[in-house]
Protein backbone atom coordinates (compact mmCIF):
# COMPACT_ATOMS: atom_id res chain seq x y z
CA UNK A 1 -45.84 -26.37 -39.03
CA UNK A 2 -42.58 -24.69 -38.06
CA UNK A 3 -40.38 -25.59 -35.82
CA UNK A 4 -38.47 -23.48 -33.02
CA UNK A 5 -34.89 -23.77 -33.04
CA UNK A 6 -32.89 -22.86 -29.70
CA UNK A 7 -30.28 -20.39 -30.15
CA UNK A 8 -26.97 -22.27 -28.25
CA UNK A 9 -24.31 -19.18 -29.20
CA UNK A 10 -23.59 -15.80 -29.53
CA UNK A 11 -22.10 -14.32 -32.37
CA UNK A 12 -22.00 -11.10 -30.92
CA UNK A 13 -20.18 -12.50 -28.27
CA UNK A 14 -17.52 -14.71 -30.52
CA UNK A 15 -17.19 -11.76 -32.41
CA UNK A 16 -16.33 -9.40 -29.46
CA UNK A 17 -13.42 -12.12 -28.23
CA UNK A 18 -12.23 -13.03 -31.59
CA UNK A 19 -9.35 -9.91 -31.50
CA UNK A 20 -8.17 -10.98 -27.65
CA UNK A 21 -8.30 -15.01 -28.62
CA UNK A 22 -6.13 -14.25 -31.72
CA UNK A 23 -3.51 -11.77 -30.41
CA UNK A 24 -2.72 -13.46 -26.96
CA UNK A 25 -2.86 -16.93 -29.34
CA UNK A 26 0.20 -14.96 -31.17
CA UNK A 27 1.63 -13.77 -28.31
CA UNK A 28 1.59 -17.06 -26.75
CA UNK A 29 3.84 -18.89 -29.73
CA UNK A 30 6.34 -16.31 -29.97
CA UNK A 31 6.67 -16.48 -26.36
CA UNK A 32 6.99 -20.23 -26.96
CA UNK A 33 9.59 -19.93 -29.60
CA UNK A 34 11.61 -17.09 -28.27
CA UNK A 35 11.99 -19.48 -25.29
CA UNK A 36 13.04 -22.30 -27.58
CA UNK A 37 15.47 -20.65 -29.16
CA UNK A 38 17.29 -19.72 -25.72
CA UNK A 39 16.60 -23.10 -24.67
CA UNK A 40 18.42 -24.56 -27.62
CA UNK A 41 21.25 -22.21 -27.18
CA UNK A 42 21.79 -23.30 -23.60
CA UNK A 43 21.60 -27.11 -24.82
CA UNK A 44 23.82 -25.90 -27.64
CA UNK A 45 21.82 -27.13 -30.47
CA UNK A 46 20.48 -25.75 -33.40
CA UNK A 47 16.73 -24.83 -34.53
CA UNK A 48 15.78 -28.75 -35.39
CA UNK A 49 17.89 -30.17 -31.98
CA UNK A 50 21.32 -30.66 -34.48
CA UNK A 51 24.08 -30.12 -32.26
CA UNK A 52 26.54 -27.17 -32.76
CA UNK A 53 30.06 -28.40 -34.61
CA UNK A 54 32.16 -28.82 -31.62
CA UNK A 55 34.70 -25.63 -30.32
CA UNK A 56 38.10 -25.74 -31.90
CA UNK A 57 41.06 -25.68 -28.86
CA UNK A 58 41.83 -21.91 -29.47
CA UNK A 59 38.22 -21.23 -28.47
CA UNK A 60 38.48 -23.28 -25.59
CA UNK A 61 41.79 -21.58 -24.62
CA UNK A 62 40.04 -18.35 -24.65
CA UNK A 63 37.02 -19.48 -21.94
CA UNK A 64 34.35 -20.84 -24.42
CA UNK A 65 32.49 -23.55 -23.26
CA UNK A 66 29.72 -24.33 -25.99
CA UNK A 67 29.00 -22.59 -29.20
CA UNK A 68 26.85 -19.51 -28.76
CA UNK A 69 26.93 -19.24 -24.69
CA UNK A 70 30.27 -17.91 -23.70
CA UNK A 71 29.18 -14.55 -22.06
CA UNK A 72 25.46 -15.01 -22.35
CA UNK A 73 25.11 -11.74 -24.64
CA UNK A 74 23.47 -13.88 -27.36
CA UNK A 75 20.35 -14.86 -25.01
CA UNK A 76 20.10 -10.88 -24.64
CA UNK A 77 20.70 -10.62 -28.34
CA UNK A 78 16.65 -11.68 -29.74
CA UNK A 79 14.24 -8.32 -29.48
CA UNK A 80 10.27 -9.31 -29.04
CA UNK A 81 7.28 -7.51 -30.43
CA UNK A 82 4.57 -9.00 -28.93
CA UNK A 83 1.28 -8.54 -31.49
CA UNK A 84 -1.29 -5.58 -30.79
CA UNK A 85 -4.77 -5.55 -32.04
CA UNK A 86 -3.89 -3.48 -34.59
CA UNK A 87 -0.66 -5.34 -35.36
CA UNK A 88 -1.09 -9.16 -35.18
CA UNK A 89 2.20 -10.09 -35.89
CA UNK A 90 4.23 -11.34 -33.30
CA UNK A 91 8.18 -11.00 -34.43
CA UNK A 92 11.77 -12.16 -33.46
CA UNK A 93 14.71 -10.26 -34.45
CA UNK A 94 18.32 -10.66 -33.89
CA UNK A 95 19.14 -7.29 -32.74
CA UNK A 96 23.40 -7.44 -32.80
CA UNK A 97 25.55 -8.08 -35.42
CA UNK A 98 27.45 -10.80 -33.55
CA UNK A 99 24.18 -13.13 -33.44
CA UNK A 100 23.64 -12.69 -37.25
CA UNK A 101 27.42 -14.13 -38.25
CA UNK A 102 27.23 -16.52 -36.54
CA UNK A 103 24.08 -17.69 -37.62
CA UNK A 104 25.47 -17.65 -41.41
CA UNK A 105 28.70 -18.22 -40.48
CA UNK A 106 31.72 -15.91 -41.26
CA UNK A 107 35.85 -15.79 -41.57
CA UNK A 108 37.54 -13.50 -38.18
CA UNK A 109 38.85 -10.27 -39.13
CA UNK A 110 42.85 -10.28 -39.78
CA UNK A 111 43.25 -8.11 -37.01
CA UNK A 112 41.41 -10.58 -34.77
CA UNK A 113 42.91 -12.32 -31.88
CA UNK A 114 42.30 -15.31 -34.15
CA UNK A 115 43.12 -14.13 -37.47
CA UNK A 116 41.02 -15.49 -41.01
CA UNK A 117 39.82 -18.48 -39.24
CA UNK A 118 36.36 -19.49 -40.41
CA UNK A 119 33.64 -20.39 -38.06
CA UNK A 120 30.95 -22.19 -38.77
CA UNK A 121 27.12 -21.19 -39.63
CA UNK A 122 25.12 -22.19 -36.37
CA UNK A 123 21.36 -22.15 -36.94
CA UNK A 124 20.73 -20.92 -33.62
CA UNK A 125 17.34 -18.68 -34.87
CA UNK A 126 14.51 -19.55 -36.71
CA UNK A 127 11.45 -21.52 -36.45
CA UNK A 128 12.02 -24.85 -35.56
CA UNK A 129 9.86 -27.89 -37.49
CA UNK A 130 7.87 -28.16 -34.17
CA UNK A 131 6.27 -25.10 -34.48
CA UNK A 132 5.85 -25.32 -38.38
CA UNK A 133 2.22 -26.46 -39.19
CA UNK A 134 1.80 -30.08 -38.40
CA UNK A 135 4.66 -29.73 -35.27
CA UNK A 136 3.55 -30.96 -31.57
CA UNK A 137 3.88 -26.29 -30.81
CA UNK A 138 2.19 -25.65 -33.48
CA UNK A 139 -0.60 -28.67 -33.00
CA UNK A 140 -1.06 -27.36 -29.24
CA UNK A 141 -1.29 -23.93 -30.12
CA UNK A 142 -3.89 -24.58 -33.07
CA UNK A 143 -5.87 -26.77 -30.40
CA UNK A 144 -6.10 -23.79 -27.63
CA UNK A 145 -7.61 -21.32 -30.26
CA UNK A 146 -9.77 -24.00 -31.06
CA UNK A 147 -10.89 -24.60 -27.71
CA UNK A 148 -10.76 -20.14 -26.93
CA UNK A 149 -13.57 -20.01 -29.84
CA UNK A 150 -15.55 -22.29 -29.09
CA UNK A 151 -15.77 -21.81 -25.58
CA UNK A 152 -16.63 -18.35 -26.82
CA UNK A 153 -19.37 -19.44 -28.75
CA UNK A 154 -21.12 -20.52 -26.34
CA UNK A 155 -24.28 -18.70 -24.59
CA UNK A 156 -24.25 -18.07 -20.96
């Protein structure tokens, strides 16, 4: 004799939601990370919490206070495009030229008011190890899609 079975999702459903859960789930990190990064710059540390190699006097002399924050141009200096249905990619770009040497480090111009001096590489964008797979971001992240789908699977 068969037995009935009692239907406790919806597929239909879970597949309706998937597109939303993932995108905002996307959305949702690189908003995370984006504000990481600035956070990191304020605290003047790198990606992985290193701090910055200190200011040398002439910088000092000429108003900086920590590495990366002088005039606040490098917060502005990160461009977001949030993931679409159609694109799922959520991405982080440095958008000035300024942001990129210093995050590989370069030697001033000769003409510069500090001439051939090298400053160091500051890591100041990327992903940090916390949201890598396996980081406390990326673990929190993982669990709210977890929780989006199966919430979605369920029948109402």
């Amino acid at each position: 004799m068969a037995k009935k079975a009692k239907q406790t999702f919806d597929l239909k459903k879970l597949s309706n939601r998937m597109d939303k859960i993932v995108v905002d789930s996307i959305n949702a990190l690189g908003r995370h990370l984006n504000k990481a990064i600035q956070d990191n710059i304020k605290k003047g540390v790198d990606i992985n919490d290193d701090p910055f190699e200190k200011l040398k006097p002439i910088t000092l002399k000429l108003g900086g206070k920590r590495p990366l924050n002088r005039t606040g141009k490098m917060m502005k200096a990160v461009k977001k495009t949030p993931a679409t249905k159609a694109k799922p990619r959520f991405t982080l770009e440095i958008t000035s030229k300024y942001g990129g040497l210093h995050h590989t480090g370069y030697t001033t111009s000769p003409k510069s008011l500090i001439p051939n001096k090298k400053v160091p590489a500051r890591k100041w964008f990327g992903i940090p190890e916390s949201f890598q797979p396996g980081g406390d971001e990326f673990e929190k992240m993982k669990l709210n899609v977890f929780l989006q789908v199966k919430n979605a699977w369920k029948k109402k």
